[in-house]
N, C-alpha and C. Protein backbone atom coordinates (compact mmCIF):
# COMPACT_ATOMS: atom_id res chain seq x y z
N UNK A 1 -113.43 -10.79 -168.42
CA UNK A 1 -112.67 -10.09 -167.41
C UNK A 1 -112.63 -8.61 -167.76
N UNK A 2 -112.80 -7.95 -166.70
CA UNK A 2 -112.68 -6.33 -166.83
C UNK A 2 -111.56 -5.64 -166.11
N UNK A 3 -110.92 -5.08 -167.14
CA UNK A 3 -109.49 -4.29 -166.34
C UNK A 3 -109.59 -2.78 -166.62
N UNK A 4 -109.41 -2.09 -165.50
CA UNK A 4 -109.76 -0.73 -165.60
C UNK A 4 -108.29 0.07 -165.19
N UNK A 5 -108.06 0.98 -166.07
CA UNK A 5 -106.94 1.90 -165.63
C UNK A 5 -106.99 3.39 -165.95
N UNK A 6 -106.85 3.95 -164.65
CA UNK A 6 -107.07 5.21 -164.75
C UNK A 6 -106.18 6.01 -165.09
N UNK A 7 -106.86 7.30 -166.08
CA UNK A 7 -105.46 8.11 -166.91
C UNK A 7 -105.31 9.12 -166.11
N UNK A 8 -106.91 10.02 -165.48
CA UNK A 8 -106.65 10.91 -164.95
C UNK A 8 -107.79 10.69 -164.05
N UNK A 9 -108.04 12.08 -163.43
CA UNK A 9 -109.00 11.55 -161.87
C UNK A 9 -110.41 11.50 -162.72
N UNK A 10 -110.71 11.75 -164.09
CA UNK A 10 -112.51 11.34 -164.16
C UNK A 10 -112.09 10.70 -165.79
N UNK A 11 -111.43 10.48 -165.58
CA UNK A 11 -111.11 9.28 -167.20
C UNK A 11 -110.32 7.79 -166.92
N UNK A 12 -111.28 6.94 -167.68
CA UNK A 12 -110.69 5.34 -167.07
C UNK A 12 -110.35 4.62 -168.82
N UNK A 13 -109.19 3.64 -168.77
CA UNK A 13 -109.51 3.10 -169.86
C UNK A 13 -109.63 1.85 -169.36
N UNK A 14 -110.60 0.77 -170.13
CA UNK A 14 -111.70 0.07 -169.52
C UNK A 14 -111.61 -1.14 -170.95
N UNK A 15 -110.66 -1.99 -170.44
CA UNK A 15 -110.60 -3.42 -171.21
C UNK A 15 -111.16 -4.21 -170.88
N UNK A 16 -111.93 -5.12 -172.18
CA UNK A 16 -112.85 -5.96 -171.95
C UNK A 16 -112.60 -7.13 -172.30
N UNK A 17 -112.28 -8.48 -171.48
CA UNK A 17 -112.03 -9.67 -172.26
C UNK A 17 -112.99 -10.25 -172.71
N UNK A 18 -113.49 -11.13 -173.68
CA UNK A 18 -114.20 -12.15 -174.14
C UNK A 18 -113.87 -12.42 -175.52
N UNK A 19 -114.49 -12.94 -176.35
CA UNK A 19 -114.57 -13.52 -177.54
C UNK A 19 -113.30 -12.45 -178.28
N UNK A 20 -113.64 -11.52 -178.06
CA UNK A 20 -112.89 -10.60 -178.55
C UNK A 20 -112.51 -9.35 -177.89
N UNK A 21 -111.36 -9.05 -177.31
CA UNK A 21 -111.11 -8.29 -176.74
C UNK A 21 -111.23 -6.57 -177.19
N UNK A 22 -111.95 -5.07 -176.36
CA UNK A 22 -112.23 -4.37 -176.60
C UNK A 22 -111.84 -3.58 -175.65
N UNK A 23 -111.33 -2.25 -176.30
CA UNK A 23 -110.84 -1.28 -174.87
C UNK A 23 -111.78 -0.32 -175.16
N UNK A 24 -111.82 0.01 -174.06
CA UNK A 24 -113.24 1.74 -173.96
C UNK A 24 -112.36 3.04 -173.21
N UNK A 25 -112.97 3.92 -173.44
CA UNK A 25 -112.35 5.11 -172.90
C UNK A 25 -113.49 5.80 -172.08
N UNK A 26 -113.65 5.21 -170.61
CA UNK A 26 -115.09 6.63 -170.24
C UNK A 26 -114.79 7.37 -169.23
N UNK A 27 -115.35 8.60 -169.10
CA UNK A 27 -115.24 9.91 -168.38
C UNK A 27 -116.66 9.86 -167.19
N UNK A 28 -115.78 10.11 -166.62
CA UNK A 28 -117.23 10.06 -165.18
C UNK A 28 -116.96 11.40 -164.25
N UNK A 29 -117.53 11.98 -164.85
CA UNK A 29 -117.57 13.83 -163.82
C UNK A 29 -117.77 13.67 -162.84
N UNK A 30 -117.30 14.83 -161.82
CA UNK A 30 -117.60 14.51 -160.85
C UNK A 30 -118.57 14.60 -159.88
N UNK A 31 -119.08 15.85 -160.31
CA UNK A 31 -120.85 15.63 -160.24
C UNK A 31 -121.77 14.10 -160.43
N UNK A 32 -121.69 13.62 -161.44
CA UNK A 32 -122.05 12.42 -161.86
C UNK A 32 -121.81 11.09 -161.32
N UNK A 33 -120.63 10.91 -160.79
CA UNK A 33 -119.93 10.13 -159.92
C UNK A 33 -120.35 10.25 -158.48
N UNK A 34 -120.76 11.73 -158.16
CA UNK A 34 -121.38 11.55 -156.40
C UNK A 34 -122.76 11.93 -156.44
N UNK A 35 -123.46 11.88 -157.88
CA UNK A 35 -124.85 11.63 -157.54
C UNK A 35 -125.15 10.06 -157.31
N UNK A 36 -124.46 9.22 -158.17
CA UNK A 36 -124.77 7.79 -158.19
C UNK A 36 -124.07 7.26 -156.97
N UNK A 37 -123.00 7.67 -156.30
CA UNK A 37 -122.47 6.36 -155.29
C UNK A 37 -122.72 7.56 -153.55
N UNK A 38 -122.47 8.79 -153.68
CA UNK A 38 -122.81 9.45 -152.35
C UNK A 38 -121.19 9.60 -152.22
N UNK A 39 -120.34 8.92 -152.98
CA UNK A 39 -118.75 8.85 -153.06
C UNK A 39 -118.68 7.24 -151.80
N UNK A 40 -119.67 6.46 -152.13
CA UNK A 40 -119.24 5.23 -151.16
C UNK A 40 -118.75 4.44 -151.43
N UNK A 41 -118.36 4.48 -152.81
CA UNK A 41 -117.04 3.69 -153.59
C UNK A 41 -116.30 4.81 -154.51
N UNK A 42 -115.19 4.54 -154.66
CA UNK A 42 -114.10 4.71 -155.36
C UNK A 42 -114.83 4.49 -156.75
N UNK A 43 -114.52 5.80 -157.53
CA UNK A 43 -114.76 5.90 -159.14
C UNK A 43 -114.86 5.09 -159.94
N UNK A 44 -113.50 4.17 -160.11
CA UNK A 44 -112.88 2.94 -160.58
C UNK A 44 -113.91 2.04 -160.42
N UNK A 45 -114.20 1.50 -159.26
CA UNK A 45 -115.47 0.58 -158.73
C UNK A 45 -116.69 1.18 -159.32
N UNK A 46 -117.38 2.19 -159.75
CA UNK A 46 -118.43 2.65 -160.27
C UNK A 46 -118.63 2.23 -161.74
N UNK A 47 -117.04 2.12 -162.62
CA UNK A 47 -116.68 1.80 -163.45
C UNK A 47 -116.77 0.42 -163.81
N UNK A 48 -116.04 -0.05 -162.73
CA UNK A 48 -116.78 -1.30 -163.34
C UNK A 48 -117.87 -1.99 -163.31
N UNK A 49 -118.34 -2.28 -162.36
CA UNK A 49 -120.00 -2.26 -162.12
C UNK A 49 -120.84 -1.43 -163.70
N UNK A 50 -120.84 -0.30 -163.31
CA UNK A 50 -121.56 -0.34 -165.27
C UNK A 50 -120.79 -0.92 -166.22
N UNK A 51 -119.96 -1.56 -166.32
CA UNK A 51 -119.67 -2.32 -167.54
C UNK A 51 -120.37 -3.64 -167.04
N UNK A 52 -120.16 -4.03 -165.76
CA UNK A 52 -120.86 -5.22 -165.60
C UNK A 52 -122.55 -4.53 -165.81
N UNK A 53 -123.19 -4.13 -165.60
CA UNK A 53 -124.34 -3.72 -165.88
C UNK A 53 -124.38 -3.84 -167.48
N UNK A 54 -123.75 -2.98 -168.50
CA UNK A 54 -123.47 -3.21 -169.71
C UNK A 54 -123.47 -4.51 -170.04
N UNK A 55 -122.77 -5.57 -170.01
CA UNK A 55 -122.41 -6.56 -170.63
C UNK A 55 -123.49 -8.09 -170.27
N UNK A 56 -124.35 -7.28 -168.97
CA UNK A 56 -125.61 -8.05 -169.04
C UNK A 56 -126.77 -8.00 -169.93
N UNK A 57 -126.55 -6.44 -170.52
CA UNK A 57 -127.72 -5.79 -172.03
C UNK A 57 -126.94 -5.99 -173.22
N UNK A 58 -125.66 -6.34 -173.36
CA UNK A 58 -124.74 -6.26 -174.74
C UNK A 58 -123.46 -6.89 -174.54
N UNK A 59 -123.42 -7.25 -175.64
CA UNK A 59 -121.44 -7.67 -175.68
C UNK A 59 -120.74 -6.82 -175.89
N UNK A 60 -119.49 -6.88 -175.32
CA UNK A 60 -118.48 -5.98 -175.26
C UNK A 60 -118.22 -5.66 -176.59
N UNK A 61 -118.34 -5.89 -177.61
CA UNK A 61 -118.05 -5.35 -179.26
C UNK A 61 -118.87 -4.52 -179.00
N UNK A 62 -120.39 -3.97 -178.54
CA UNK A 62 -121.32 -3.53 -178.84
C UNK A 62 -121.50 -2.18 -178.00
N UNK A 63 -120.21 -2.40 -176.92
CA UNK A 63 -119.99 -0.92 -176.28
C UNK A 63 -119.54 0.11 -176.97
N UNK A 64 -120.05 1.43 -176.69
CA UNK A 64 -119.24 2.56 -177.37
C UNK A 64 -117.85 2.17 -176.60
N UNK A 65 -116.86 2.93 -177.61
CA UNK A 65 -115.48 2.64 -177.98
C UNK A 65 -115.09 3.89 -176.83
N UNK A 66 -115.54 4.86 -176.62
CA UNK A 66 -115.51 6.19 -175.61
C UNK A 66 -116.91 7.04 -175.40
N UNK A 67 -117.18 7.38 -174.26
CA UNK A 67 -118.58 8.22 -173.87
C UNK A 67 -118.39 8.02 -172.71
N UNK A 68 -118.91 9.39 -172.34
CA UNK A 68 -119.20 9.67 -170.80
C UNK A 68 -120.47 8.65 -169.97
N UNK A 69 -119.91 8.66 -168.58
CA UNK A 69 -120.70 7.64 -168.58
C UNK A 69 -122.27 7.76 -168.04
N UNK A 70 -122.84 9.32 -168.14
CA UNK A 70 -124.13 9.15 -168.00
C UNK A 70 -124.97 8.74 -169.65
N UNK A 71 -124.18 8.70 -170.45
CA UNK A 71 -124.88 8.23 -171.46
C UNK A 71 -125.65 7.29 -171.56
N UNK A 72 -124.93 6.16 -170.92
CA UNK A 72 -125.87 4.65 -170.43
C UNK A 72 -127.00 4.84 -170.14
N UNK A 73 -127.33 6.54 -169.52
CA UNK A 73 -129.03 5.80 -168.88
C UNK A 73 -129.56 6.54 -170.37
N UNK A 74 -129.05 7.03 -171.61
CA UNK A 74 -129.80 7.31 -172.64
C UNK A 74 -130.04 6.35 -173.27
N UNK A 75 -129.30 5.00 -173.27
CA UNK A 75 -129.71 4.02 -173.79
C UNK A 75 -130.41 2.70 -172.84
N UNK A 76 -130.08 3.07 -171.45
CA UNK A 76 -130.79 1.75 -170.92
C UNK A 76 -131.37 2.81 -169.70
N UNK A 77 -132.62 3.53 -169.42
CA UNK A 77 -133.07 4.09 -168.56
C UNK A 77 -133.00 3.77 -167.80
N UNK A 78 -133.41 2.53 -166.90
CA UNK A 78 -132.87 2.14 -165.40
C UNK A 78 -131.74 1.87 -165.37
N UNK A 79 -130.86 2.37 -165.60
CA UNK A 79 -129.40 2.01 -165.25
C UNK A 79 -129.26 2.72 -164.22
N UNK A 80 -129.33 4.47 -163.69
CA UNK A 80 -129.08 5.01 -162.63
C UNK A 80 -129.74 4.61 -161.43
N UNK A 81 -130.87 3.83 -160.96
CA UNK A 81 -131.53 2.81 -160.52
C UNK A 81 -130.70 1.46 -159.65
N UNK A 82 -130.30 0.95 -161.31
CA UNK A 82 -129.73 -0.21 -161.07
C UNK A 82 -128.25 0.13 -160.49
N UNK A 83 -127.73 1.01 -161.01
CA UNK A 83 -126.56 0.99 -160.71
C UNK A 83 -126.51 1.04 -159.10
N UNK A 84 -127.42 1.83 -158.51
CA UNK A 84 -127.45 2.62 -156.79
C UNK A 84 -127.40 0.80 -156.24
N UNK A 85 -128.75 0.17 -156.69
CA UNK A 85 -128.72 -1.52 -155.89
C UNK A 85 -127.39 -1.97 -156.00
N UNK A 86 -126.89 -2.07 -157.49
CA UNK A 86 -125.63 -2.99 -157.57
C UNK A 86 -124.68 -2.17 -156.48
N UNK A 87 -124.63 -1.37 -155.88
CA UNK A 87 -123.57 -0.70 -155.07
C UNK A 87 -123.79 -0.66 -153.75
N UNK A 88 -124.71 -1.16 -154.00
CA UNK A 88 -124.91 -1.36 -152.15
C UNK A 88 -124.36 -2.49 -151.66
C-alpha cells in the first residue's frame, strides 16, 4: 500500500507498506511535474504512479530514502516514457 502526504506544493512524504515498511521524501518541481502529465493529474497522483512504476523494478527497502523525482529516469531510462502511458 502507498500513502502519500503532502508537506508543501512540490514535496510529498511517500509511505510504503510491505514486508517492511519505508517512508520516502520526494520533490517534484514544477517544471518537471508539467513536462510529464501536461498538469492532467494532480502531483500527488504523479507520485504515486512512480512509486508504482518503482516497486515493479525494486522493493520498497531499495528506494532512495529522499530525491527528486527526475532522478528515476537516471536509474531506469524509460521511466519518463512509461510514466506518460501509465497516465493516460
Amino acid at each position: 500500500m502507498i500513502t502519500i502526504k503532502s508537506i508543501d506544493d512540490t514535496t510529498f512524504e511517500v509511505v510504503v507498506e510491505g514486508n517492511r515498511t519505508t517512508t520516502h521524501r520526494v520533490t517534484v518541481p514544477h517544471s518537471y511535474y508539467e513536462k510529464l502529465t501536461k498538469k492532467s493529474v494532480a502531483p500527488d497522483v504523479l507520485v504515486e504512479r512512480s512509486f508504482k512504476f518503482l516497486l515493479q523494478r525494486e522493493s520498497n527497502t531499495s528506494i532512495l530514502r529522499s530525491f527528486e523525482l527526475s532522478e528515476i529516469s537516471r536509474y531506469f531510462p524509460e521511466y519518463e516514457k512509461t510514466i506518460q502511458i501509465m497516465l493516460k
